[in-house]
N, C-alpha and C. Protein backbone atom coordinates (compact mmCIF):
# COMPACT_ATOMS: atom_id res chain seq x y z
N UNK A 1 12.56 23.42 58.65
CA UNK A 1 11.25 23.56 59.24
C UNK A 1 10.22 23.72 58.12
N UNK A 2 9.30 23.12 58.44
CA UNK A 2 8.21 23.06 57.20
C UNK A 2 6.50 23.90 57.66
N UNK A 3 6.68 25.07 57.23
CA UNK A 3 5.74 25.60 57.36
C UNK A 3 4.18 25.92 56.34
N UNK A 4 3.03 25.16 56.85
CA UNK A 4 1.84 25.30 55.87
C UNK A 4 0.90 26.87 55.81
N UNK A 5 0.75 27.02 55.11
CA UNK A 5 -0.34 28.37 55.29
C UNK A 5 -1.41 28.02 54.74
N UNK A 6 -2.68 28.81 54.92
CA UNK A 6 -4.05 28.91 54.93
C UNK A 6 -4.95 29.63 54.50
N UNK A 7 -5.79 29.96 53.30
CA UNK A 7 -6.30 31.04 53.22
C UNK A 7 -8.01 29.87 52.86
N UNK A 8 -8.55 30.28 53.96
CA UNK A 8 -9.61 29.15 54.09
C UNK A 8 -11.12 29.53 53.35
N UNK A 9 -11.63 29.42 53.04
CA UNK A 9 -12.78 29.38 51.83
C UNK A 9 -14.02 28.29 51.31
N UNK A 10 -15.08 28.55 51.77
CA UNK A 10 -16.00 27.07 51.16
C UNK A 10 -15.63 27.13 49.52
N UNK A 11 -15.69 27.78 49.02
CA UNK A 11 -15.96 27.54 47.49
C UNK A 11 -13.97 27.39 47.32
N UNK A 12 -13.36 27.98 47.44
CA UNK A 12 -11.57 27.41 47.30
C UNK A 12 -10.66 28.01 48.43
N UNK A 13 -10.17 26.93 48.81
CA UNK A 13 -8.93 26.96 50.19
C UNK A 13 -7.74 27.09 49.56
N UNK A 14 -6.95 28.26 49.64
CA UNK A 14 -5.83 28.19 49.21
C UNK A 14 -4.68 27.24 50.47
N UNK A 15 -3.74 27.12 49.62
CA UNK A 15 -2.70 26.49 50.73
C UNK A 15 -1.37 26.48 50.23
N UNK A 16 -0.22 26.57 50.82
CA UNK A 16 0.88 26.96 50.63
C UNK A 16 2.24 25.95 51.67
N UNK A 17 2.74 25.34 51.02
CA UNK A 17 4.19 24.85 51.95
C UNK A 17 5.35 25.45 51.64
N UNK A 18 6.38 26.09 52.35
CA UNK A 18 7.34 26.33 52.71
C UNK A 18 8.12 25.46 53.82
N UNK A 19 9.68 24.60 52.85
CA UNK A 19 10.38 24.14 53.83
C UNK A 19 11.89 25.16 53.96
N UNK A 20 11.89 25.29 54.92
CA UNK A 20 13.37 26.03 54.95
C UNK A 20 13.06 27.27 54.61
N UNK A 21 12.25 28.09 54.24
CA UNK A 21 11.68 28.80 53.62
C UNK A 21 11.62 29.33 52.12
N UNK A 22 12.01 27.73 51.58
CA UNK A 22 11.59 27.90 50.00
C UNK A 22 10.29 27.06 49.75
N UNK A 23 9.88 27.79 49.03
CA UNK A 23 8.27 27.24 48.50
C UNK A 23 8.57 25.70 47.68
N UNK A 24 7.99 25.39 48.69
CA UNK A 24 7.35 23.22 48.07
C UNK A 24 6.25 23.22 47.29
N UNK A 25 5.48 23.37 47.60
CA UNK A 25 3.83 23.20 46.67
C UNK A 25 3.34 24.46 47.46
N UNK A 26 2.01 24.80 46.57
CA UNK A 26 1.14 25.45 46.77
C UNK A 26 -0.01 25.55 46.14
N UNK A 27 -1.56 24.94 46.05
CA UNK A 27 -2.71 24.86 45.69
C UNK A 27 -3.95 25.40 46.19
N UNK A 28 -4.85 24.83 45.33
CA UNK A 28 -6.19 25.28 46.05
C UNK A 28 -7.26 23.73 46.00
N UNK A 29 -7.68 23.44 47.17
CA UNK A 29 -9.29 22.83 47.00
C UNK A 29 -10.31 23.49 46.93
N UNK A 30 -11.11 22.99 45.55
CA UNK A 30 -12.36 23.66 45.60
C UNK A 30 -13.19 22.80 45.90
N UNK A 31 -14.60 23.36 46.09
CA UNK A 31 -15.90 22.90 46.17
C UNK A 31 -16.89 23.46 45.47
N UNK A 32 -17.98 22.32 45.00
CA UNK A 32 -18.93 23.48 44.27
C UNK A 32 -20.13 23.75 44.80
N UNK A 33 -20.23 25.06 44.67
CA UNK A 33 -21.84 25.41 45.29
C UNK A 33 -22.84 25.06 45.31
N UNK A 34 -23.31 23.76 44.12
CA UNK A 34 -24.37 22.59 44.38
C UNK A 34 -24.58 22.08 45.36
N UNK A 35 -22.72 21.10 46.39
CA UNK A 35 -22.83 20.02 46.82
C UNK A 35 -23.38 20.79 48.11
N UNK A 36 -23.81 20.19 49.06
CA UNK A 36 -23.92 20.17 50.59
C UNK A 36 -23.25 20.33 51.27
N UNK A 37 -23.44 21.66 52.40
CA UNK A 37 -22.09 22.30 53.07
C UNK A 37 -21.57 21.52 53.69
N UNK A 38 -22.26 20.05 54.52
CA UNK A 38 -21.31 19.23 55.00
C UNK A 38 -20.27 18.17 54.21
N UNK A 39 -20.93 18.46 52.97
CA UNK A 39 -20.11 17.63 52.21
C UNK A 39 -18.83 18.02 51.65
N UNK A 40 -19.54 19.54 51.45
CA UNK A 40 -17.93 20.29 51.36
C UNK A 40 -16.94 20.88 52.04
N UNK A 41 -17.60 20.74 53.73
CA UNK A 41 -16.47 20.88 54.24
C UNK A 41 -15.20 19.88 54.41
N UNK A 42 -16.20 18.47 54.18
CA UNK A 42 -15.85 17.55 54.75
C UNK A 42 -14.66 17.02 53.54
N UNK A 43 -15.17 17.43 52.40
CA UNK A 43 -13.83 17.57 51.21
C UNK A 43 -12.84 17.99 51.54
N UNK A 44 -13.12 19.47 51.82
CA UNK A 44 -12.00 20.20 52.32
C UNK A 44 -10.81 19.65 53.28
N UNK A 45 -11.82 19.00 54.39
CA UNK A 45 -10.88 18.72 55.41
C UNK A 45 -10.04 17.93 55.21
N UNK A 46 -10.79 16.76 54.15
CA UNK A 46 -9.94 15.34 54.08
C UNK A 46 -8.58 15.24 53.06
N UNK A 47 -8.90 16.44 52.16
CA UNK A 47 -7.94 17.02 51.49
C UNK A 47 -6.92 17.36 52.24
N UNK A 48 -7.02 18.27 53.74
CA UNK A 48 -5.73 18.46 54.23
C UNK A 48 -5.74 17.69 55.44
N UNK A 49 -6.38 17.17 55.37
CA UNK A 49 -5.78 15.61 56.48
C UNK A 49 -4.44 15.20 55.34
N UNK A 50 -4.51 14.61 54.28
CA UNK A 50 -4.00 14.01 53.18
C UNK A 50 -2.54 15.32 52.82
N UNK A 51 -2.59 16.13 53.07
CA UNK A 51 -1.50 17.69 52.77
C UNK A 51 -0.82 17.13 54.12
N UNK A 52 -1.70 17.39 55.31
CA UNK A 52 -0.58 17.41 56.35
C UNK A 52 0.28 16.00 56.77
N UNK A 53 -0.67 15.06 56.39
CA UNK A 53 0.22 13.38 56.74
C UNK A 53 1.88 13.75 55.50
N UNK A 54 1.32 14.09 54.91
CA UNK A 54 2.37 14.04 53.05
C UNK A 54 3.48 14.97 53.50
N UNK A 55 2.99 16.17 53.98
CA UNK A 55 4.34 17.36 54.19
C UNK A 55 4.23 17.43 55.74
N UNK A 56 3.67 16.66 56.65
CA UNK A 56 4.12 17.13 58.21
C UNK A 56 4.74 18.19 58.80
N UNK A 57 3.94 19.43 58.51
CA UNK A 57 4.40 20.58 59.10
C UNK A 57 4.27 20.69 60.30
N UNK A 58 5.85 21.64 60.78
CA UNK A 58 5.85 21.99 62.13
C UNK A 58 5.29 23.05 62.41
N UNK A 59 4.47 23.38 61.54
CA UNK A 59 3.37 25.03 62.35
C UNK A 59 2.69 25.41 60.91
N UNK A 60 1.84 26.02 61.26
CA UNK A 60 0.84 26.36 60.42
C UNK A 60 0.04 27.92 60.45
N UNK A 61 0.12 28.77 59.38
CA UNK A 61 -0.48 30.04 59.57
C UNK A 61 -2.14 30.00 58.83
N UNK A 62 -3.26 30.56 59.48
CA UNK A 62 -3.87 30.25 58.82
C UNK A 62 -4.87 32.12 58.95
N UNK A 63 -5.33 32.58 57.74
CA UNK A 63 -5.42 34.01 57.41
C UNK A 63 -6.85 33.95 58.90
N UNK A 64 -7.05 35.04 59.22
CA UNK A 64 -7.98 35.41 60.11
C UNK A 64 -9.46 35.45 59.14
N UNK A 65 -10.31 35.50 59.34
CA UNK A 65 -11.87 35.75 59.08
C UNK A 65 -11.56 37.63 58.42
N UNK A 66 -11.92 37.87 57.24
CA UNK A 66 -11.95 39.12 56.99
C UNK A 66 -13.38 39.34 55.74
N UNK A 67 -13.92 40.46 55.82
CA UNK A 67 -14.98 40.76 54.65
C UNK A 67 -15.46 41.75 54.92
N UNK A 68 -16.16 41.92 54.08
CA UNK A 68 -16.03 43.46 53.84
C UNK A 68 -18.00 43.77 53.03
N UNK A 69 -18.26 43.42 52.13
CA UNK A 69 -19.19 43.54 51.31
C UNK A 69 -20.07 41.81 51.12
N UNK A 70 -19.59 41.25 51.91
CA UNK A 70 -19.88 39.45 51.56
C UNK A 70 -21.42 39.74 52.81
N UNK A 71 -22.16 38.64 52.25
CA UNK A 71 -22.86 38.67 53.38
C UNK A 71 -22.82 37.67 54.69
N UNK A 72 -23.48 37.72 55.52
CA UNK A 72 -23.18 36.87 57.12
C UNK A 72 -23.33 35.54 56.64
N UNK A 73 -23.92 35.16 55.56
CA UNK A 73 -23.64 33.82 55.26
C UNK A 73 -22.74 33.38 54.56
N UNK A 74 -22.23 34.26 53.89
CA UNK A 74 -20.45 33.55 53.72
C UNK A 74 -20.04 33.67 54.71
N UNK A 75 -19.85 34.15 55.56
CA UNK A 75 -19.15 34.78 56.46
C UNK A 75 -19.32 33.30 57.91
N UNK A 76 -20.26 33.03 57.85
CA UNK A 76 -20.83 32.21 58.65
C UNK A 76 -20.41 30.47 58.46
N UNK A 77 -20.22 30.99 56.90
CA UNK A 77 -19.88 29.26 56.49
C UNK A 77 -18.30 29.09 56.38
N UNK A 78 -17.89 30.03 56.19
CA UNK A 78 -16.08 30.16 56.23
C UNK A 78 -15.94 30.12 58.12
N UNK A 79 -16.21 30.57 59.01
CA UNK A 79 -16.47 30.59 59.94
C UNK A 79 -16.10 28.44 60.50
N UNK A 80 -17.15 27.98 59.52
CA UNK A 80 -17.48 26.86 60.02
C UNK A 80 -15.99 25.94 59.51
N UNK A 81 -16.34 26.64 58.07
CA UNK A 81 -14.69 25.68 57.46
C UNK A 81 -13.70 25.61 58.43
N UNK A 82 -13.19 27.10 59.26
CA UNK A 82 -12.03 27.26 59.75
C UNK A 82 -12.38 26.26 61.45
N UNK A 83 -13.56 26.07 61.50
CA UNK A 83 -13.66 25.44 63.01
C UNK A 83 -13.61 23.88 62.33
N UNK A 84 -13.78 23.49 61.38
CA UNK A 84 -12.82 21.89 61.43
C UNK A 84 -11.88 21.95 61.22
N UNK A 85 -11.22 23.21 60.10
CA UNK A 85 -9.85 22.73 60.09
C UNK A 85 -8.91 23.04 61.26
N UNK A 86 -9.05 24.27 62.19
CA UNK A 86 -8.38 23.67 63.68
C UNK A 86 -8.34 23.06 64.39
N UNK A 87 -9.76 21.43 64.32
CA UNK A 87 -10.10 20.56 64.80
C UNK A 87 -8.96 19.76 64.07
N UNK A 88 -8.89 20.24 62.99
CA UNK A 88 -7.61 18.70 62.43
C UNK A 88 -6.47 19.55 62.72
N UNK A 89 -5.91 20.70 62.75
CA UNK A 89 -4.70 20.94 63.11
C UNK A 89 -4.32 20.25 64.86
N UNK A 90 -5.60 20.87 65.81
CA UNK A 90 -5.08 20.42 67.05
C UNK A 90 -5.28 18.76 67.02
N UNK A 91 -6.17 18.11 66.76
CA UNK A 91 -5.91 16.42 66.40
C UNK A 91 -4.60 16.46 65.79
N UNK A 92 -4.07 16.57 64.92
CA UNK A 92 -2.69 17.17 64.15
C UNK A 92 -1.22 17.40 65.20
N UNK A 93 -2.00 17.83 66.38
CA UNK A 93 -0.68 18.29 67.24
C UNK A 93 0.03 19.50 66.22
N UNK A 94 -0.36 20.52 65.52
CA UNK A 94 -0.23 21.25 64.56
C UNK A 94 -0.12 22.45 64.86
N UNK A 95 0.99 23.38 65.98
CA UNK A 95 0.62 24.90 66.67
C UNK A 95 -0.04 25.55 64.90
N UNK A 96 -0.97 26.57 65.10
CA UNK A 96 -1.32 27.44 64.57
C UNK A 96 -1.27 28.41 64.68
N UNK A 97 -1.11 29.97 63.84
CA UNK A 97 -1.21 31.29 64.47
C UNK A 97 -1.81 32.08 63.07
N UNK A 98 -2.47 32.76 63.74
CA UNK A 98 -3.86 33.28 63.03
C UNK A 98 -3.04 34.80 63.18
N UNK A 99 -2.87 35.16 61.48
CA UNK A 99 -2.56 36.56 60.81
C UNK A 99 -4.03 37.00 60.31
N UNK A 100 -3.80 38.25 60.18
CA UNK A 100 -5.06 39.10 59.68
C UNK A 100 -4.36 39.66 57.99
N UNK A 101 -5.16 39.61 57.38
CA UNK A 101 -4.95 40.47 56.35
C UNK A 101 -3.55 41.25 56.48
N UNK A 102 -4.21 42.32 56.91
CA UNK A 102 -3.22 43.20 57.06
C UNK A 102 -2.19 43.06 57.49
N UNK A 103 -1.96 42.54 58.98
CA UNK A 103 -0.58 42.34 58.82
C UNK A 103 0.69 41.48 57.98
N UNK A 104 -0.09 40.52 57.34
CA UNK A 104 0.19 39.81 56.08
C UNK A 104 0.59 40.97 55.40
N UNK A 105 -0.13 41.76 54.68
CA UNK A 105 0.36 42.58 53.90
C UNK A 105 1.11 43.88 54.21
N UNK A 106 1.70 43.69 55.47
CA UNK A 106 2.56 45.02 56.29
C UNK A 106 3.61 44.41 56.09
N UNK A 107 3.93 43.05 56.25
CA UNK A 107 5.06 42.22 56.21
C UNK A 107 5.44 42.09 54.93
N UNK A 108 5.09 41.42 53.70
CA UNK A 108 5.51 41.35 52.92
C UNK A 108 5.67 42.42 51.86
N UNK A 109 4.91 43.89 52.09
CA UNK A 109 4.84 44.73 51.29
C UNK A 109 5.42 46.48 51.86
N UNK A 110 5.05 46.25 53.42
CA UNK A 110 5.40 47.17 54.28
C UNK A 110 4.21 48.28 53.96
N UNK A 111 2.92 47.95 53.48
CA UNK A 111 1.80 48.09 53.16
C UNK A 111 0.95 47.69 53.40
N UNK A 112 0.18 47.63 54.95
CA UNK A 112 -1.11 46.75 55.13
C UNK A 112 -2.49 46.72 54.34
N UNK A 113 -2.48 47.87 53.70
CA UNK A 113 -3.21 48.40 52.97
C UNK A 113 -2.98 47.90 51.20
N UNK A 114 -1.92 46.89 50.99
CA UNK A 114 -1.31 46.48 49.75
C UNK A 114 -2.94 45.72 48.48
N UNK A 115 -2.99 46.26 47.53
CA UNK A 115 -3.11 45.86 46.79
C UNK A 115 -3.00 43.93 46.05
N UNK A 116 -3.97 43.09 45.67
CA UNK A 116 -3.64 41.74 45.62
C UNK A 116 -2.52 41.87 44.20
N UNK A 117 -2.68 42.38 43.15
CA UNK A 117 -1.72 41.97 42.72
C UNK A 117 -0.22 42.46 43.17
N UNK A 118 0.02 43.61 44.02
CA UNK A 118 1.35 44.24 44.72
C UNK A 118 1.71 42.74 45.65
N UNK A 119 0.75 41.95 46.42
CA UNK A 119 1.07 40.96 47.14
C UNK A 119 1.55 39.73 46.51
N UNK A 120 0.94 39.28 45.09
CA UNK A 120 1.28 38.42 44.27
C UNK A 120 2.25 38.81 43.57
N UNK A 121 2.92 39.81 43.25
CA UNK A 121 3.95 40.34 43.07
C UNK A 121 5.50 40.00 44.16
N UNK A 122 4.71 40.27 45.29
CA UNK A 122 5.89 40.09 46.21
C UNK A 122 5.96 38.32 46.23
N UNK A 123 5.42 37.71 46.70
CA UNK A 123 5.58 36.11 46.87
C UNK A 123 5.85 35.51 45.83
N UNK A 124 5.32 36.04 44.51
CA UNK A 124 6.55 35.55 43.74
C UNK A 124 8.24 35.79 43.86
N UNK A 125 8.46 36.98 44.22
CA UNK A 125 9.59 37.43 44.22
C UNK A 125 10.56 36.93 45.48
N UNK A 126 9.51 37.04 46.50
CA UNK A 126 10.38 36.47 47.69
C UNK A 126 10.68 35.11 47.95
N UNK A 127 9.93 34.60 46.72
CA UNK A 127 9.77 32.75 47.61
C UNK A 127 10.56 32.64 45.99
N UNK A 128 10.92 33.56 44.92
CA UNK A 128 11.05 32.97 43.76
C UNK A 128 10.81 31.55 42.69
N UNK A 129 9.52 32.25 43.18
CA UNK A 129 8.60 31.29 41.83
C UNK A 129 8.38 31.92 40.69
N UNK A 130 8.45 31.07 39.77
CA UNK A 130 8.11 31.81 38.55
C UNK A 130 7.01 31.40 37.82
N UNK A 131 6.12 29.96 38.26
CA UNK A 131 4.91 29.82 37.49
C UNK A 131 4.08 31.13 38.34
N UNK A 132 3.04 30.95 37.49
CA UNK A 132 1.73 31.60 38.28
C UNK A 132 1.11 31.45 39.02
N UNK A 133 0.78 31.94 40.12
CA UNK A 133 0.07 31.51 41.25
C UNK A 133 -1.08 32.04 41.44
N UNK A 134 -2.21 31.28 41.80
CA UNK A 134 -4.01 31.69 41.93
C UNK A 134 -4.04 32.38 43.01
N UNK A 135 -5.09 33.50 43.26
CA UNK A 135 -4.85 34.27 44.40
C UNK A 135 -4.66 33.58 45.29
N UNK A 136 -5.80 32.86 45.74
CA UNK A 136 -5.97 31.99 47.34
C UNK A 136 -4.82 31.21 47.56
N UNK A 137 -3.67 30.48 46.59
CA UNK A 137 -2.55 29.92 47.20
C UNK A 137 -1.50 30.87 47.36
N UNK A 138 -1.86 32.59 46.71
CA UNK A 138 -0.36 32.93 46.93
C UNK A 138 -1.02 33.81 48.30
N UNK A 139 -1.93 34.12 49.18
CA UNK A 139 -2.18 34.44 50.15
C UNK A 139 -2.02 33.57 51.13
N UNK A 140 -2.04 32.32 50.65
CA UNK A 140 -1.30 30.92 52.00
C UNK A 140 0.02 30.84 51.82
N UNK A 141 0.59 31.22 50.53
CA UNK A 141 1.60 31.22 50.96
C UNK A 141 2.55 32.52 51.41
N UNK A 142 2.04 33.74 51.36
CA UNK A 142 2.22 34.75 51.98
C UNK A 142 1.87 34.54 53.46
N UNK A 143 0.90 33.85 53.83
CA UNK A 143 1.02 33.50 55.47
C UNK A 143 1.42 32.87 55.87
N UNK A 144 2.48 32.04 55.11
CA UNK A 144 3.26 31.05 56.02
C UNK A 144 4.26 31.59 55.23
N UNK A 145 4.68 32.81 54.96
CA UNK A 145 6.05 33.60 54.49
C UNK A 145 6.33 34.26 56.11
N UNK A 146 5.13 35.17 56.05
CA UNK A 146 5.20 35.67 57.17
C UNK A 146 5.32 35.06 58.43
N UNK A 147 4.79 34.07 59.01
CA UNK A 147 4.88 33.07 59.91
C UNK A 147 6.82 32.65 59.56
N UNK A 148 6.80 32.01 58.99
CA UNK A 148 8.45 31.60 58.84
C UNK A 148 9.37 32.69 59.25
N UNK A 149 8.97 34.15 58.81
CA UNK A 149 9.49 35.51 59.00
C UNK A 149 9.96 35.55 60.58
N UNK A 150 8.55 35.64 60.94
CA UNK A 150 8.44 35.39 62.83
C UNK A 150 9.40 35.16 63.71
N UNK A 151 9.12 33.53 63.06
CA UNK A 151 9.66 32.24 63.79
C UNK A 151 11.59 32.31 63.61
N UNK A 152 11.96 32.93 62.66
CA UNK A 152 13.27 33.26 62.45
C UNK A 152 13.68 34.35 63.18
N UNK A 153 12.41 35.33 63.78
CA UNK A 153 12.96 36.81 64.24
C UNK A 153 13.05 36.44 65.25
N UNK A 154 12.36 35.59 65.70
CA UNK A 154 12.12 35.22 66.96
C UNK A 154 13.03 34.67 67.48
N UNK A 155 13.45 33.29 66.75
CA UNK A 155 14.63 32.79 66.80
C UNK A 155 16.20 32.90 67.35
N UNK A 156 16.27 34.57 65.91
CA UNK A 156 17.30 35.52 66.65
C UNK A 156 17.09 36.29 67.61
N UNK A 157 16.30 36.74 68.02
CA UNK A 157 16.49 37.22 69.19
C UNK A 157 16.77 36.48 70.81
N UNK A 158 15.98 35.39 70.38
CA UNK A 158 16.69 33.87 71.38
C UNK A 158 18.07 34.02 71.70
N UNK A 159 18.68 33.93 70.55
CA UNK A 159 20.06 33.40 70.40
C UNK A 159 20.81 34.81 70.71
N UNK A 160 20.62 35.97 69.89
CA UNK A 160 20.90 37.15 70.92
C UNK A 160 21.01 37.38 71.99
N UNK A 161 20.28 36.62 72.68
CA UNK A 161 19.75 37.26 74.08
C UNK A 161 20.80 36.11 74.71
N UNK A 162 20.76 35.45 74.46
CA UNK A 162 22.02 34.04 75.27
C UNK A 162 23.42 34.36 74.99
N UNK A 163 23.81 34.74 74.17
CA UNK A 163 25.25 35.29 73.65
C UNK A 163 25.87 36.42 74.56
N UNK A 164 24.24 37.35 74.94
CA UNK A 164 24.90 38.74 75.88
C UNK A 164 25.29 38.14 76.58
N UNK A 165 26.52 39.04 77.12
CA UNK A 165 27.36 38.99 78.64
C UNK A 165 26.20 39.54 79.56
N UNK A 166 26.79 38.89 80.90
CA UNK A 166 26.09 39.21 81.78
C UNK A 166 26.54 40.54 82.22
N UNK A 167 25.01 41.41 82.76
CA UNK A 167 25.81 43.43 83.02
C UNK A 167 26.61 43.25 83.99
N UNK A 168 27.25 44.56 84.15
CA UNK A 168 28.06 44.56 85.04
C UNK A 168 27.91 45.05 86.25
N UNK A 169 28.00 44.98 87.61
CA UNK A 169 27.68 45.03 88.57
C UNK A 169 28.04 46.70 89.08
N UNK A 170 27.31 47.25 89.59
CA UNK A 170 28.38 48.58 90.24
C UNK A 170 29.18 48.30 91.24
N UNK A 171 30.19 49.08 91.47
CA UNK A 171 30.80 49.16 92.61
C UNK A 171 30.23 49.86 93.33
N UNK A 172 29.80 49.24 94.90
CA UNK A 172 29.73 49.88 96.29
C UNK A 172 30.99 50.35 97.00
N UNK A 173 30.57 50.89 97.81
CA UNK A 173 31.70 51.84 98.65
C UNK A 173 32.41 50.33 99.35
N UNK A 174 31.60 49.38 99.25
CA UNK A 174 32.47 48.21 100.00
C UNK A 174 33.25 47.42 99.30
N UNK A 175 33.15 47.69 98.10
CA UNK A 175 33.75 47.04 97.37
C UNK A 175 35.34 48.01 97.06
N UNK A 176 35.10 49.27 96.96
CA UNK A 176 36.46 50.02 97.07
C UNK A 176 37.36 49.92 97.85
N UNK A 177 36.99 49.36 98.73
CA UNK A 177 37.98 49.06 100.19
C UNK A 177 39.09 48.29 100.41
């Protein structure tokens, strides 16, 4: 199963593939703050039009909207990035599922509250990579760690749940007879 992650951004989109749940690629598109926001979204997008035809993932995590000190106009234009790129995931036929920060970092650190380099710490370790990774791709690919995480728990518990025997019935007084 080939899972993409997302950490979406006008100025750099991180992104992350996991097949099987070992790390394939993982990058960033940038844009620069000169060009024209439609121009840079429109980079953005065509960039992962071009990611998803190449690695055809079966699901995709993409980080939730988070900030803190940014103002409503970043906030507003990341906003916009993430409303084309679910326009190309669902054109895509592409399920998506939208993690927050935090639980990203509850999962891989057991710390929602984790620190970026404690998180770049872990995705190296868990996906065992050993080049270096730029923040924004190792946060996509921490969300499609976690997503893969899921989809496996989930999985087993499927298969758990089909294996149980069926309970056992009580005996009634009519049945003692």
């Amino acid at each position: 199963m080939t899972i993409m992650g997302i950490d979406p951004g006008l100025a750099t989109t991180g992104y992350g593939v996991l097949e099987n749940g070992v790390c394939r690629d993982f990058g960033m598109v940038s844009t620069s703050a000169g060009t024209p926001i439609p121009k840079r979204i429109e980079h953005i997008v065509n960039r992962f039009d071009t990611l998803f035809r190449h690695y055809r993932p079966d699901a995709c995590a993409i980080e939730t909207l988070f900030f803190k000190a940014v103002g409503a106009r970043s906030v507003i234009l990341t906003a916009q990035l993430r409303g084309a790129l679910f326009y190309l995931l669902a054109r895509r036929r592409i399920p998506v599922t939208e993690l927050t920060p935090a639980t990203i970092k509850l999962i891989l650190t057991g710390n929602g509250r984790a620190a970026k380099r404690q998180m770049q710490y872990m995705v190296k370790a868990l996906l065992r990579v050993r080049d270096p990774i730029p923040d924004h791709a190792a946060d996509a690919l921490a969300a499609a760690y976690c997503l893969s995480k899921r989809m496996r728990n989930a999985e087993c518990r499927t298969r758990n749940s089909e294996r149980r025997l069926p309970r056992r019935t009580q005996r009634t007084s009519e049945d003692a007879e």
